[in-house]
PDB file of N, CA and C in Angstrom:
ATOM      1  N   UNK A   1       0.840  -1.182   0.000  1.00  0.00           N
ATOM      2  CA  UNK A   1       0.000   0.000   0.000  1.00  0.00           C
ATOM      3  C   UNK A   1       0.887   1.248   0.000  1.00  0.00           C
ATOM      4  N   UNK A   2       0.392   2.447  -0.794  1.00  0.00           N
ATOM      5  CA  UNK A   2       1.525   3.209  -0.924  1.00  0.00           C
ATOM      6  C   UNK A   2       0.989   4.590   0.321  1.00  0.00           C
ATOM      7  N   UNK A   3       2.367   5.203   1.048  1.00  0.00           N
ATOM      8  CA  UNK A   3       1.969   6.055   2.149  1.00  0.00           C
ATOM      9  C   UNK A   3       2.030   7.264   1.473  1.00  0.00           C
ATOM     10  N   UNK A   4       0.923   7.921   0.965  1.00  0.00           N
ATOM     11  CA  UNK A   4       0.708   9.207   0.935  1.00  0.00           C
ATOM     12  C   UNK A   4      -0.181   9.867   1.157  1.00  0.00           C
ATOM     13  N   UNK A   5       0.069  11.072   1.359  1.00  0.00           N
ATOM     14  CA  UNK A   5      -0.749  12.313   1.741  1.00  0.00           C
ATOM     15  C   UNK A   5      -2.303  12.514   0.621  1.00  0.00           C
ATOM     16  N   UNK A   6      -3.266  12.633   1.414  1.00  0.00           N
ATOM     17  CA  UNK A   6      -4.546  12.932   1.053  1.00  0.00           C
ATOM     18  C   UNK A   6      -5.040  14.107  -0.105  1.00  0.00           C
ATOM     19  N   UNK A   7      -5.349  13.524  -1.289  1.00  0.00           N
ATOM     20  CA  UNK A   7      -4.503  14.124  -2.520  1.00  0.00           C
ATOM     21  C   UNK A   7      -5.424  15.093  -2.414  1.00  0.00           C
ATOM     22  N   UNK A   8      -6.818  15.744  -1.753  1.00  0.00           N
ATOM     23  CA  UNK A   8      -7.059  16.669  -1.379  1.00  0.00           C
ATOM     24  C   UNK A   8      -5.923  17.933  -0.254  1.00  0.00           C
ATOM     25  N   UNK A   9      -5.313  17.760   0.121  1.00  0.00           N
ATOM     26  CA  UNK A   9      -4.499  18.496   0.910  1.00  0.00           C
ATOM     27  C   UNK A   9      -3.548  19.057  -0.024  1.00  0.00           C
ATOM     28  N   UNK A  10      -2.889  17.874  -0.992  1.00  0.00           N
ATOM     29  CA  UNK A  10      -1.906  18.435  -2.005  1.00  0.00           C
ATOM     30  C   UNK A  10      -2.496  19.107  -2.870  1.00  0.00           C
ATOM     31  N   UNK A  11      -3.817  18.953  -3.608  1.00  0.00           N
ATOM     32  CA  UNK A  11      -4.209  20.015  -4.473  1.00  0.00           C
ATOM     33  C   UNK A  11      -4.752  21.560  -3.360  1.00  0.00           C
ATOM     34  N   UNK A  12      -4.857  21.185  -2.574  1.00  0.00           N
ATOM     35  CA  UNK A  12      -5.140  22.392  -1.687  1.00  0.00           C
ATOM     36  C   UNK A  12      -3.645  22.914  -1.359  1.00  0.00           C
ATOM     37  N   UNK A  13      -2.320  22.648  -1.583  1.00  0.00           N
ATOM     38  CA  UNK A  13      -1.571  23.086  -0.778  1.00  0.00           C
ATOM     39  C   UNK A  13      -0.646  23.716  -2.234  1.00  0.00           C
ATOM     40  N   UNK A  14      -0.785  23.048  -3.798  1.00  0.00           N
ATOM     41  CA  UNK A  14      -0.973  23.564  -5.073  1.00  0.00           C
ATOM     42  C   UNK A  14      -1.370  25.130  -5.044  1.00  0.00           C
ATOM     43  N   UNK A  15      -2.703  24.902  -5.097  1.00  0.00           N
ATOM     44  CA  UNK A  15      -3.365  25.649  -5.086  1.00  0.00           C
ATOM     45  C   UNK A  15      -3.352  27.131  -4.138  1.00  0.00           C
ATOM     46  N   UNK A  16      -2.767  27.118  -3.130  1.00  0.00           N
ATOM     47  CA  UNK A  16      -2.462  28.136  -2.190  1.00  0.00           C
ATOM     48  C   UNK A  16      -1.142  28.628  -3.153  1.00  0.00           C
ATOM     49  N   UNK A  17      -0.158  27.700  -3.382  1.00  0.00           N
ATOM     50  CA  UNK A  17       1.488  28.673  -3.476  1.00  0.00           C
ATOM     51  C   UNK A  17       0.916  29.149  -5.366  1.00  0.00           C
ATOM     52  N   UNK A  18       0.144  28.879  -5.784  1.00  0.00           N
ATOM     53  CA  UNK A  18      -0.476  29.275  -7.268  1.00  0.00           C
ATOM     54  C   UNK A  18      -0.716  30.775  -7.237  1.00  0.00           C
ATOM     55  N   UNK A  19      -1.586  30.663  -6.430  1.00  0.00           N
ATOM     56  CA  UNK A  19      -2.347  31.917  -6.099  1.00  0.00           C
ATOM     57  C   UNK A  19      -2.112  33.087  -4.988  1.00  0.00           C
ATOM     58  N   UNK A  20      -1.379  32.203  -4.066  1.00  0.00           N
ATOM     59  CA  UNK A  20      -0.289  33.045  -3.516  1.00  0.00           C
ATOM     60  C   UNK A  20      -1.553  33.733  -1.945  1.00  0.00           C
ATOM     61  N   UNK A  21      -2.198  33.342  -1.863  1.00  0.00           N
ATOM     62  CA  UNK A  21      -3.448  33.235  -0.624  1.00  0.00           C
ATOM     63  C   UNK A  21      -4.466  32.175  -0.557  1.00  0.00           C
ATOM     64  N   UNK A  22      -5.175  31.721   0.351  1.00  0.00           N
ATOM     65  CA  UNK A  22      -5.746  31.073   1.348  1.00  0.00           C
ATOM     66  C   UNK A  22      -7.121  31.448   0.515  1.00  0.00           C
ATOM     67  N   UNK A  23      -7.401  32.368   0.691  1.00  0.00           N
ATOM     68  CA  UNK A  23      -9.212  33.118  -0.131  1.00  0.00           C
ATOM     69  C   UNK A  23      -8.766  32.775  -1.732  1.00  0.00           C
ATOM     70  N   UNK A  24      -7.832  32.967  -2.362  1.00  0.00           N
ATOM     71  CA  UNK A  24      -7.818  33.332  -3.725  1.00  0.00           C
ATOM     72  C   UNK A  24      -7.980  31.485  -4.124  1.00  0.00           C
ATOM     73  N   UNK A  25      -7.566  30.630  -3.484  1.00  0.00           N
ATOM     74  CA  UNK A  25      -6.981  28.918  -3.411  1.00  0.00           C
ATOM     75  C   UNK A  25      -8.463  28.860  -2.852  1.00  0.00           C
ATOM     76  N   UNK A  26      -9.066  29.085  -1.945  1.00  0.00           N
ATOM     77  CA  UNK A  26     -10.300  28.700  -1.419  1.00  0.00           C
ATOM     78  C   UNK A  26     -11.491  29.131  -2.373  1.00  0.00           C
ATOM     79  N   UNK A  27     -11.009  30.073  -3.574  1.00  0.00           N
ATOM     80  CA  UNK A  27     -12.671  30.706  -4.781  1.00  0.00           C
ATOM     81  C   UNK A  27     -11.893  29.475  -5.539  1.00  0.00           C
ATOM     82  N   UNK A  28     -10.574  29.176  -6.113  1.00  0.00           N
ATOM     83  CA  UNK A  28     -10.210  28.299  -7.294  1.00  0.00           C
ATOM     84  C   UNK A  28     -11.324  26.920  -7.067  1.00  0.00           C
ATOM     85  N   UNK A  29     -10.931  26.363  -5.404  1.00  0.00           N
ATOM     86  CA  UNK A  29     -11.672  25.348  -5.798  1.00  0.00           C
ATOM     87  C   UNK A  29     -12.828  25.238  -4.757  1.00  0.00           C
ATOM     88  N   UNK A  30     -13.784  26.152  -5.078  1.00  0.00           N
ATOM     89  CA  UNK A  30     -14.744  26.141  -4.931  1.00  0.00           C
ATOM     90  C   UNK A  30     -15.216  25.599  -2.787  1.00  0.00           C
ATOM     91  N   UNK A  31     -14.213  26.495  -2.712  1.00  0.00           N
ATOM     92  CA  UNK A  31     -14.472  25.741  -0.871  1.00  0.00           C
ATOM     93  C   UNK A  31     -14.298  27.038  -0.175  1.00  0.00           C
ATOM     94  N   UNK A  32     -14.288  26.930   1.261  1.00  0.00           N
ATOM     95  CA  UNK A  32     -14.367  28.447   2.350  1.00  0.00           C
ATOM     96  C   UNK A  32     -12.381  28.275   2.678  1.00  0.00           C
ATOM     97  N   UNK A  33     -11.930  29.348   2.813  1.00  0.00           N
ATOM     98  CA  UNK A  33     -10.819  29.446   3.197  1.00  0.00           C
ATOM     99  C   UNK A  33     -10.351  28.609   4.342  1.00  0.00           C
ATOM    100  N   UNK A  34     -11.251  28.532   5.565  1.00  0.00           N
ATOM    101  CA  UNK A  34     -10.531  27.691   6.415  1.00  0.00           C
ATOM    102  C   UNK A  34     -10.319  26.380   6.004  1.00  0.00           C
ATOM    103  N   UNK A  35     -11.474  25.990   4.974  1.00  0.00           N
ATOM    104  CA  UNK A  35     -11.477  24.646   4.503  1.00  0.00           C
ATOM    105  C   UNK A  35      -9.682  24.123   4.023  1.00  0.00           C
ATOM    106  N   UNK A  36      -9.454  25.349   3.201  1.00  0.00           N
ATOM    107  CA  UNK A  36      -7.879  25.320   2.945  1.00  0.00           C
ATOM    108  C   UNK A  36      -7.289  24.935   4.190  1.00  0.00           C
ATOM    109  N   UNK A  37      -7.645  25.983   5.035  1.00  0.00           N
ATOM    110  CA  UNK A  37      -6.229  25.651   5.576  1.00  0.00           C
ATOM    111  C   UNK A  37      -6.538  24.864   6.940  1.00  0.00           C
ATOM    112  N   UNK A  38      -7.723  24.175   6.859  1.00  0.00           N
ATOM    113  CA  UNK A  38      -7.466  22.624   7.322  1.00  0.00           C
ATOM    114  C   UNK A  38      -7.419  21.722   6.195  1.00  0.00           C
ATOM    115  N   UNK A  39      -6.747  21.449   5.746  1.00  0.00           N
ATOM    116  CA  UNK A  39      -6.249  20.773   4.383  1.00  0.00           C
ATOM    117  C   UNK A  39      -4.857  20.874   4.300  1.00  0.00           C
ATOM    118  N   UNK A  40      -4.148  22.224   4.912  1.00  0.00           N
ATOM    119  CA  UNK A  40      -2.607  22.349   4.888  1.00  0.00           C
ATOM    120  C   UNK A  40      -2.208  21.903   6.054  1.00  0.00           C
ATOM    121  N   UNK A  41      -3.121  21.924   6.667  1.00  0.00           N
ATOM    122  CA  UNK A  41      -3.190  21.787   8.698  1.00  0.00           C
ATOM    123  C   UNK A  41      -2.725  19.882   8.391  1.00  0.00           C
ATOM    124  N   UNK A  42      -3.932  19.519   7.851  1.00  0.00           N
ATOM    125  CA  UNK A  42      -4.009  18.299   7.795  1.00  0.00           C
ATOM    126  C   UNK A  42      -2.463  17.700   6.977  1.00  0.00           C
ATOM    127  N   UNK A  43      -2.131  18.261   6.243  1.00  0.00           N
ATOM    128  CA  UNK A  43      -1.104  17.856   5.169  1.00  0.00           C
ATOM    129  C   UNK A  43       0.276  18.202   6.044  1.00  0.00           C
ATOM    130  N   UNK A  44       0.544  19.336   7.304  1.00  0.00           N
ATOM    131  CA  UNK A  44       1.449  19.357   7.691  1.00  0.00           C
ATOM    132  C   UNK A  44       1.485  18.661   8.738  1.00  0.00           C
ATOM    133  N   UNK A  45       0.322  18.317   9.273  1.00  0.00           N
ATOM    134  CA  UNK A  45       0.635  16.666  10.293  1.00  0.00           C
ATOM    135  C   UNK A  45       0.531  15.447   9.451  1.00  0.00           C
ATOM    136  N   UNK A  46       0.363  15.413   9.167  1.00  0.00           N
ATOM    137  CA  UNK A  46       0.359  13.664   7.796  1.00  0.00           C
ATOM    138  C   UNK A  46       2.409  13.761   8.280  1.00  0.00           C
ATOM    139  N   UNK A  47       2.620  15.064   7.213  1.00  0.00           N
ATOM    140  CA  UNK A  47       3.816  14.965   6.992  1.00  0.00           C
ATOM    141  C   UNK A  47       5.142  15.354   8.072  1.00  0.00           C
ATOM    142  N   UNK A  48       4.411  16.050   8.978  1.00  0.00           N
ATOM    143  CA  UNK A  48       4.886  16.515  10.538  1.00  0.00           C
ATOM    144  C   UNK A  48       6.146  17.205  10.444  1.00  0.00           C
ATOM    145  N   UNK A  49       6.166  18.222   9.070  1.00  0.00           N
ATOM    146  CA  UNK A  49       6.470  19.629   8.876  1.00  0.00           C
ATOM    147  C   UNK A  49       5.508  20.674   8.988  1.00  0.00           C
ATOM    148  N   UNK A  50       6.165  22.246   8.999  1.00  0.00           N
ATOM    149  CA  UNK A  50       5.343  23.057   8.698  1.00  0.00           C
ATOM    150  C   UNK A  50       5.588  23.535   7.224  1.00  0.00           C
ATOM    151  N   UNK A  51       4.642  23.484   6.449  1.00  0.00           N
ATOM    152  CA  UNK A  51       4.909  24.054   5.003  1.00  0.00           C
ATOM    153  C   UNK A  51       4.786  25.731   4.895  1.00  0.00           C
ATOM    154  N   UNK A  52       3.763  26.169   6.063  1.00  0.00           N
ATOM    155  CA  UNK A  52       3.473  27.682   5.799  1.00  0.00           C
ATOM    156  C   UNK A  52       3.553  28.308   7.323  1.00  0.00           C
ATOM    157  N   UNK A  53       3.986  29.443   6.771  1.00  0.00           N
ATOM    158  CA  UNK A  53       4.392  30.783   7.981  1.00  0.00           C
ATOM    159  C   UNK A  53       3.119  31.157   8.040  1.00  0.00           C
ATOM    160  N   UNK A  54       2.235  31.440   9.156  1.00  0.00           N
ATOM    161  CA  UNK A  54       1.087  31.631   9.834  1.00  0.00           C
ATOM    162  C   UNK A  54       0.815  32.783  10.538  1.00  0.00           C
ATOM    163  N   UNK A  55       0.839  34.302  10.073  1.00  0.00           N
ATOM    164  CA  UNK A  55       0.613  35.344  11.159  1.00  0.00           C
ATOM    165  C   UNK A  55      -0.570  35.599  10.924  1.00  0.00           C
ATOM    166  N   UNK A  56      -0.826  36.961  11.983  1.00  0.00           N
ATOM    167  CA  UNK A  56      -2.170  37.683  12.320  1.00  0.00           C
ATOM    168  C   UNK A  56      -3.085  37.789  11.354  1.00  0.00           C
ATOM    169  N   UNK A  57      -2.207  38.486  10.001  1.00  0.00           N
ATOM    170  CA  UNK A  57      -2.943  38.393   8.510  1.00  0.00           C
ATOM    171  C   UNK A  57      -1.939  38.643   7.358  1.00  0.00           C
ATOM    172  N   UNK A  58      -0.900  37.140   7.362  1.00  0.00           N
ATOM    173  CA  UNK A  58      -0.437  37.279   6.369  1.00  0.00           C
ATOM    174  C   UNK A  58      -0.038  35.732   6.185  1.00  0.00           C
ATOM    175  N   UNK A  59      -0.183  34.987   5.157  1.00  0.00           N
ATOM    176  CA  UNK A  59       0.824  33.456   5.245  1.00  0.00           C
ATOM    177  C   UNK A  59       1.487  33.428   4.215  1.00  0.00           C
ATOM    178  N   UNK A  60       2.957  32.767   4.272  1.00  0.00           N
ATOM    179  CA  UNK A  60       3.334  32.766   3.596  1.00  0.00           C
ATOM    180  C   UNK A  60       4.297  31.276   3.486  1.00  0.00           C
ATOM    181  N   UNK A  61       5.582  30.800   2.566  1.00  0.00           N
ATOM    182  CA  UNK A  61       5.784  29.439   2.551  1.00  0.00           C
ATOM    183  C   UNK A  61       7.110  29.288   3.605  1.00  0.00           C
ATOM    184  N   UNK A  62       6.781  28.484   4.269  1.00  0.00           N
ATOM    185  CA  UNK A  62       8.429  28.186   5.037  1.00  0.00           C
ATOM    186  C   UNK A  62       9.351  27.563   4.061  1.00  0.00           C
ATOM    187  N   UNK A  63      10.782  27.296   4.534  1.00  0.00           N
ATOM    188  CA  UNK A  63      11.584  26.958   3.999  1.00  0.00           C
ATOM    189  C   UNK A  63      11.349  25.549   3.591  1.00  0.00           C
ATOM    190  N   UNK A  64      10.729  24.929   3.924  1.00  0.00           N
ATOM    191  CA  UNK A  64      10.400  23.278   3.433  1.00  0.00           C
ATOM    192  C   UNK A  64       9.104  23.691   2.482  1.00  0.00           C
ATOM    193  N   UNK A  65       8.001  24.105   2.951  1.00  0.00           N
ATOM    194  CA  UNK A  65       7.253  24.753   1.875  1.00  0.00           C
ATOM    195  C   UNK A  65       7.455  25.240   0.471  1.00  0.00           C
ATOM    196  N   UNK A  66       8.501  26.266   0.601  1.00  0.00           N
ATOM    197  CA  UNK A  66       9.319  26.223  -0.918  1.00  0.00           C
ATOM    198  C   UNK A  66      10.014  24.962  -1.597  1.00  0.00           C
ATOM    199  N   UNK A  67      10.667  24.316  -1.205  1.00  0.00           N
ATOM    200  CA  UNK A  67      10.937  23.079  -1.667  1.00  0.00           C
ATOM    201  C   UNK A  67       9.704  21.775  -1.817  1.00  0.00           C
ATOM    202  N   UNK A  68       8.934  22.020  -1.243  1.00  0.00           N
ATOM    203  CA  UNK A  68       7.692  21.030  -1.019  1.00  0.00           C
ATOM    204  C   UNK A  68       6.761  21.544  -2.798  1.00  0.00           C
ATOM    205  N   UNK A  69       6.892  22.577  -2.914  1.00  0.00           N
ATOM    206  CA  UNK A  69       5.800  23.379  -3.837  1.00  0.00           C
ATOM    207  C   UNK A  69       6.789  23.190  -4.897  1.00  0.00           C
ATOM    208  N   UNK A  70       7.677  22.574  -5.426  1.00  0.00           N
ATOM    209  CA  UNK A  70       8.484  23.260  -6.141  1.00  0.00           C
ATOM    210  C   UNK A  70       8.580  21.311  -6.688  1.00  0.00           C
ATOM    211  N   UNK A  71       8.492  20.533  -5.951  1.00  0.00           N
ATOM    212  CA  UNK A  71       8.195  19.024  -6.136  1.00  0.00           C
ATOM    213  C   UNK A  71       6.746  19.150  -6.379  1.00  0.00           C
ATOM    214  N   UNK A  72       5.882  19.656  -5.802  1.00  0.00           N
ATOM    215  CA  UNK A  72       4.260  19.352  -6.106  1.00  0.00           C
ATOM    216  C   UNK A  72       4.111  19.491  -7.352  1.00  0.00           C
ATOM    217  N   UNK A  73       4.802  20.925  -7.704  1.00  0.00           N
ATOM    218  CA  UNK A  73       4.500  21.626  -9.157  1.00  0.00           C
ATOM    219  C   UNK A  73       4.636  20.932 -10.119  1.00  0.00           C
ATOM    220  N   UNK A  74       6.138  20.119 -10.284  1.00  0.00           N
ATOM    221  CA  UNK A  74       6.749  19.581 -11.198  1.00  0.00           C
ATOM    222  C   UNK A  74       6.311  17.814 -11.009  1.00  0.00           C
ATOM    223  N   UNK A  75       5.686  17.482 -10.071  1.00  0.00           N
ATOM    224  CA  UNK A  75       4.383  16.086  -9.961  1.00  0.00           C
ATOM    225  C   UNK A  75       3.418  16.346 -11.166  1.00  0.00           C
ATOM    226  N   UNK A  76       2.612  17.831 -10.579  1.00  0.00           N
ATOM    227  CA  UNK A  76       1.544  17.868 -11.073  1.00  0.00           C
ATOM    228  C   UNK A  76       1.862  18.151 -12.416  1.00  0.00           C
ATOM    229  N   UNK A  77       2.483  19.012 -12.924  1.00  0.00           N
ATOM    230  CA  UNK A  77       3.162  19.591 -14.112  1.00  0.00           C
ATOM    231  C   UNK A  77       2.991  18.154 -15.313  1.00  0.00           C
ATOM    232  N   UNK A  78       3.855  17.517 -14.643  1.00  0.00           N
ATOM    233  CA  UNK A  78       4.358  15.912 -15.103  1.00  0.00           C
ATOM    234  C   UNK A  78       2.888  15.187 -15.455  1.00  0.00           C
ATOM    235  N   UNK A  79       1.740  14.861 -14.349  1.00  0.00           N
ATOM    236  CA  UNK A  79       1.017  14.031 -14.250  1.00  0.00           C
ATOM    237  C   UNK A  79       0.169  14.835 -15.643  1.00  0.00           C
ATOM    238  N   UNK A  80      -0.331  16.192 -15.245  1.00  0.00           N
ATOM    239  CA  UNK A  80      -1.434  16.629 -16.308  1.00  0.00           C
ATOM    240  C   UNK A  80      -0.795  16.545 -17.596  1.00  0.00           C
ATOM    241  N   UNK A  81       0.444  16.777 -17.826  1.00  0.00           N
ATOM    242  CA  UNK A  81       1.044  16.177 -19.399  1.00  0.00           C
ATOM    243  C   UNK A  81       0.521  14.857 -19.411  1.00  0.00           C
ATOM    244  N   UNK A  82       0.981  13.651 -19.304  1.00  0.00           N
ATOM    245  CA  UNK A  82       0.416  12.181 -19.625  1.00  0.00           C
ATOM    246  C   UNK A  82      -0.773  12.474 -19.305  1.00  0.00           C
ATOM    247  N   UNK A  83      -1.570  12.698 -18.590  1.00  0.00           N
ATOM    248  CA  UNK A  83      -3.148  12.695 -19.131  1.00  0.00           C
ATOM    249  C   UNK A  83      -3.798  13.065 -20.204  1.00  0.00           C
ATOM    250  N   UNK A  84      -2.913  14.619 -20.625  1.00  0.00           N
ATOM    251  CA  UNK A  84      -3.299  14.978 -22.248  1.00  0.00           C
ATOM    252  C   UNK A  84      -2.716  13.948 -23.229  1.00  0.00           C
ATOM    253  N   UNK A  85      -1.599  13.703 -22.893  1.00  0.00           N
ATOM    254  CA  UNK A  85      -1.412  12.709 -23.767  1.00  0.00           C
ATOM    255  C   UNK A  85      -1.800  11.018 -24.475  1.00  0.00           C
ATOM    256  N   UNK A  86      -2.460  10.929 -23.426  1.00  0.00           N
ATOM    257  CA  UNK A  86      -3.691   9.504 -23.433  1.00  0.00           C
ATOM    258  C   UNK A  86      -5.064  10.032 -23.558  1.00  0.00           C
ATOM    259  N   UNK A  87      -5.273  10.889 -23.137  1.00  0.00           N
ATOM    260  CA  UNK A  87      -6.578  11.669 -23.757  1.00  0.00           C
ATOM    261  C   UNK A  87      -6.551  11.894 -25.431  1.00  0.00           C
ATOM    262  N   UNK A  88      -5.407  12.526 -26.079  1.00  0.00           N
ATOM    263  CA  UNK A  88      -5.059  13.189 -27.111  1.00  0.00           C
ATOM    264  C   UNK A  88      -4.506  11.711 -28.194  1.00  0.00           C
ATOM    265  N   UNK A  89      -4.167  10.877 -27.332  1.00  0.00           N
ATOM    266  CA  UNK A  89      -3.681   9.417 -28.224  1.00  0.00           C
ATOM    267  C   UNK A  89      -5.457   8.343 -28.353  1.00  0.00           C
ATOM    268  N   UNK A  90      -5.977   8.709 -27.488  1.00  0.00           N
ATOM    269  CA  UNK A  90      -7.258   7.826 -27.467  1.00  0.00           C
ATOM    270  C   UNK A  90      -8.292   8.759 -28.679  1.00  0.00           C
ATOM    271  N   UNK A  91      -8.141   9.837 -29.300  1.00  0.00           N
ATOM    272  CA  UNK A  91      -8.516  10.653 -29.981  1.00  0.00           C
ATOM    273  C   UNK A  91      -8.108   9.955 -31.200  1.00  0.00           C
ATOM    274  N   UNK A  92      -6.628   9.745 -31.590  1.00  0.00           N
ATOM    275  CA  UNK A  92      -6.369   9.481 -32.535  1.00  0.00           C
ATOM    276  C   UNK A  92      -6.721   8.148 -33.154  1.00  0.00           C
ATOM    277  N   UNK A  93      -7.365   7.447 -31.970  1.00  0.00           N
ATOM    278  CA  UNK A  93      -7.535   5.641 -32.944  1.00  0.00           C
ATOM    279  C   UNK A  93      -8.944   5.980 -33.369  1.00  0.00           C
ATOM    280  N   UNK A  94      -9.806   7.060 -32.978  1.00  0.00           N
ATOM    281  CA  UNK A  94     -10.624   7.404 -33.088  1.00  0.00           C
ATOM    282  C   UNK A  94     -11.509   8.290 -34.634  1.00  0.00           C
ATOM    283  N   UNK A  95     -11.881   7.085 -35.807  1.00  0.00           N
ATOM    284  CA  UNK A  95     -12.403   7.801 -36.647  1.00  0.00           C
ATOM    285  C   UNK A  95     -13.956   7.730 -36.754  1.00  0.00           C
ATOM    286  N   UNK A  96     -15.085   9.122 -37.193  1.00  0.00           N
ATOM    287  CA  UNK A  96     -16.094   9.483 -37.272  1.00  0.00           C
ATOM    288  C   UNK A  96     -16.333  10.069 -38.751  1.00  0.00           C
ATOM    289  N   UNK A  97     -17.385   9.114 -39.576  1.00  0.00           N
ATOM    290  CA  UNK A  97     -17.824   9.160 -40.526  1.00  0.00           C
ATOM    291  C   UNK A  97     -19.440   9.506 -40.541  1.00  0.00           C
ATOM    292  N   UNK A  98     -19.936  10.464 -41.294  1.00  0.00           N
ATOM    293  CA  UNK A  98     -20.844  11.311 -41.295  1.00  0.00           C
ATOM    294  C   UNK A  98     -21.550  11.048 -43.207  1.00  0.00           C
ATOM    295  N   UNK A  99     -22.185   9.819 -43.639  1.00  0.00           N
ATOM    296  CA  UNK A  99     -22.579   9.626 -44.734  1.00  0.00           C
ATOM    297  C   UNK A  99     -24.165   9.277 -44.496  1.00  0.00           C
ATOM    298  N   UNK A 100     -24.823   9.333 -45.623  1.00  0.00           N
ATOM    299  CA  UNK A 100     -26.972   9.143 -46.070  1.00  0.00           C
ATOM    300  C   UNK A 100     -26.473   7.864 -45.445  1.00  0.00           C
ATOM    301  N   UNK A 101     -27.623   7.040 -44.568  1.00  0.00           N
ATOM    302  CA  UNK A 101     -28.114   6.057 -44.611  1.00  0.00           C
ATOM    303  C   UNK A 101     -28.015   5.034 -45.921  1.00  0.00           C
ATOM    304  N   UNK A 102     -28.013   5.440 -47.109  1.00  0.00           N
ATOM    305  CA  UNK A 102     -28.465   4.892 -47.989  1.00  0.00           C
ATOM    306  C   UNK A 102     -27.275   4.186 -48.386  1.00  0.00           C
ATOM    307  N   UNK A 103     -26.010   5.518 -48.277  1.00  0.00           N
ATOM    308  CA  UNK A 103     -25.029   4.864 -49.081  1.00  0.00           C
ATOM    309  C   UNK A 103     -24.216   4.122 -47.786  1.00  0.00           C
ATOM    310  N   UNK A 104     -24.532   4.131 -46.736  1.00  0.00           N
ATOM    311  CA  UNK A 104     -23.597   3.304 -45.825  1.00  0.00           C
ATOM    312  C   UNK A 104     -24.407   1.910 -46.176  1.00  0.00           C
ATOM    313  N   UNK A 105     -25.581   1.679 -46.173  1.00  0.00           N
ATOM    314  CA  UNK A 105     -26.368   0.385 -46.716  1.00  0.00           C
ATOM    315  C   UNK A 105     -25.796  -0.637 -47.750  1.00  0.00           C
ATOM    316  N   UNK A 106     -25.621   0.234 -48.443  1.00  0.00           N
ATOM    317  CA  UNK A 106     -25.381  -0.112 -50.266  1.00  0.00           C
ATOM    318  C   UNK A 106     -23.529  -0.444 -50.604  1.00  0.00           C
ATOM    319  N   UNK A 107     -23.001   0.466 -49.954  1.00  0.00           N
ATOM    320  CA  UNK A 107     -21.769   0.284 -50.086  1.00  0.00           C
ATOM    321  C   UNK A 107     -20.626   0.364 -48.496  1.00  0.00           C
ATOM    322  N   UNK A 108     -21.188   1.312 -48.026  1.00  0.00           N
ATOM    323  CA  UNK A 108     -19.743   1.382 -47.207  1.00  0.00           C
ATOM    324  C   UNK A 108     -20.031   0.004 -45.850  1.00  0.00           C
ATOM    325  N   UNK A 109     -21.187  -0.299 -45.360  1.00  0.00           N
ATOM    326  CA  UNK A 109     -20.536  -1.735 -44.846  1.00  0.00           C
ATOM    327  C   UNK A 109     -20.434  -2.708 -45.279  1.00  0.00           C
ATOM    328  N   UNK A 110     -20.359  -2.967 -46.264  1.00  0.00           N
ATOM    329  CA  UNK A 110     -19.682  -4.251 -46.885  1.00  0.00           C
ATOM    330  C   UNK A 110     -18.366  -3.948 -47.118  1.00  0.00           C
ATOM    331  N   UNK A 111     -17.788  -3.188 -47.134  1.00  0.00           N
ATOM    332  CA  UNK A 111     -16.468  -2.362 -46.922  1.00  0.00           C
ATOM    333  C   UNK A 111     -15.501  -2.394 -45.485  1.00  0.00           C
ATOM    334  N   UNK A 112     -16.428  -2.531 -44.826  1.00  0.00           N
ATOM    335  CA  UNK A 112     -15.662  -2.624 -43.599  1.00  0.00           C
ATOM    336  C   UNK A 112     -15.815  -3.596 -42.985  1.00  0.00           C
TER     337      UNK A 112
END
């Protein structure tokens, strides 16, 4: 079984160093800000670092945080390429023919 972090936390923790705030990461995907940042909460005890600097009203990335975001990026970066690319290859075995009834009858399936 493989040990990783709750791939909600990592797209939540994406999503914060993207946008560079907590509210701006909390409109992307559609959730309330604290929701974020129990999601980073959650992701920095899983991993039992702190990823983000926490004041009165400002957060920003700790020193493992920058290195943490900088591996997420280049995961995610990586993963959404091969998805277009099996998306974009499953396209290609893919042909759609648009002919009358009449003449697919008469000629084109006995053809194929």
């Amino acid at each position: 079984m493989r040990k990783l972090p709750p791939l909600n936390s990592l797209r939540a923790f994406d999503a914060v160093v993207r946008n560079g705030s907590l509210s701006k990461a909390a409109s992307e995907l559609s959730v309330s800000p604290s929701a974020v940042s129990q999601q980073i909460t959650n992701l920095e005890d899983w991993m039992g670092v702190r990823l983000l600097e926490r004041s009165s009203n400002k957060t920003s990335l700790s020193a493992t945080g920058h290195q943490f975001a900088k591996q997420i990026k280049q995961t995610f970066d990586k993963l959404e390429e091969e998805l277009s690319q099996i998306r974009d290859g499953a396209n290609d075995r893919e042909l759609r023919l648009s002919v009358l009834p009449s003449l697919a009858a008469r000629w084109l399936i006995h053809r194929l």
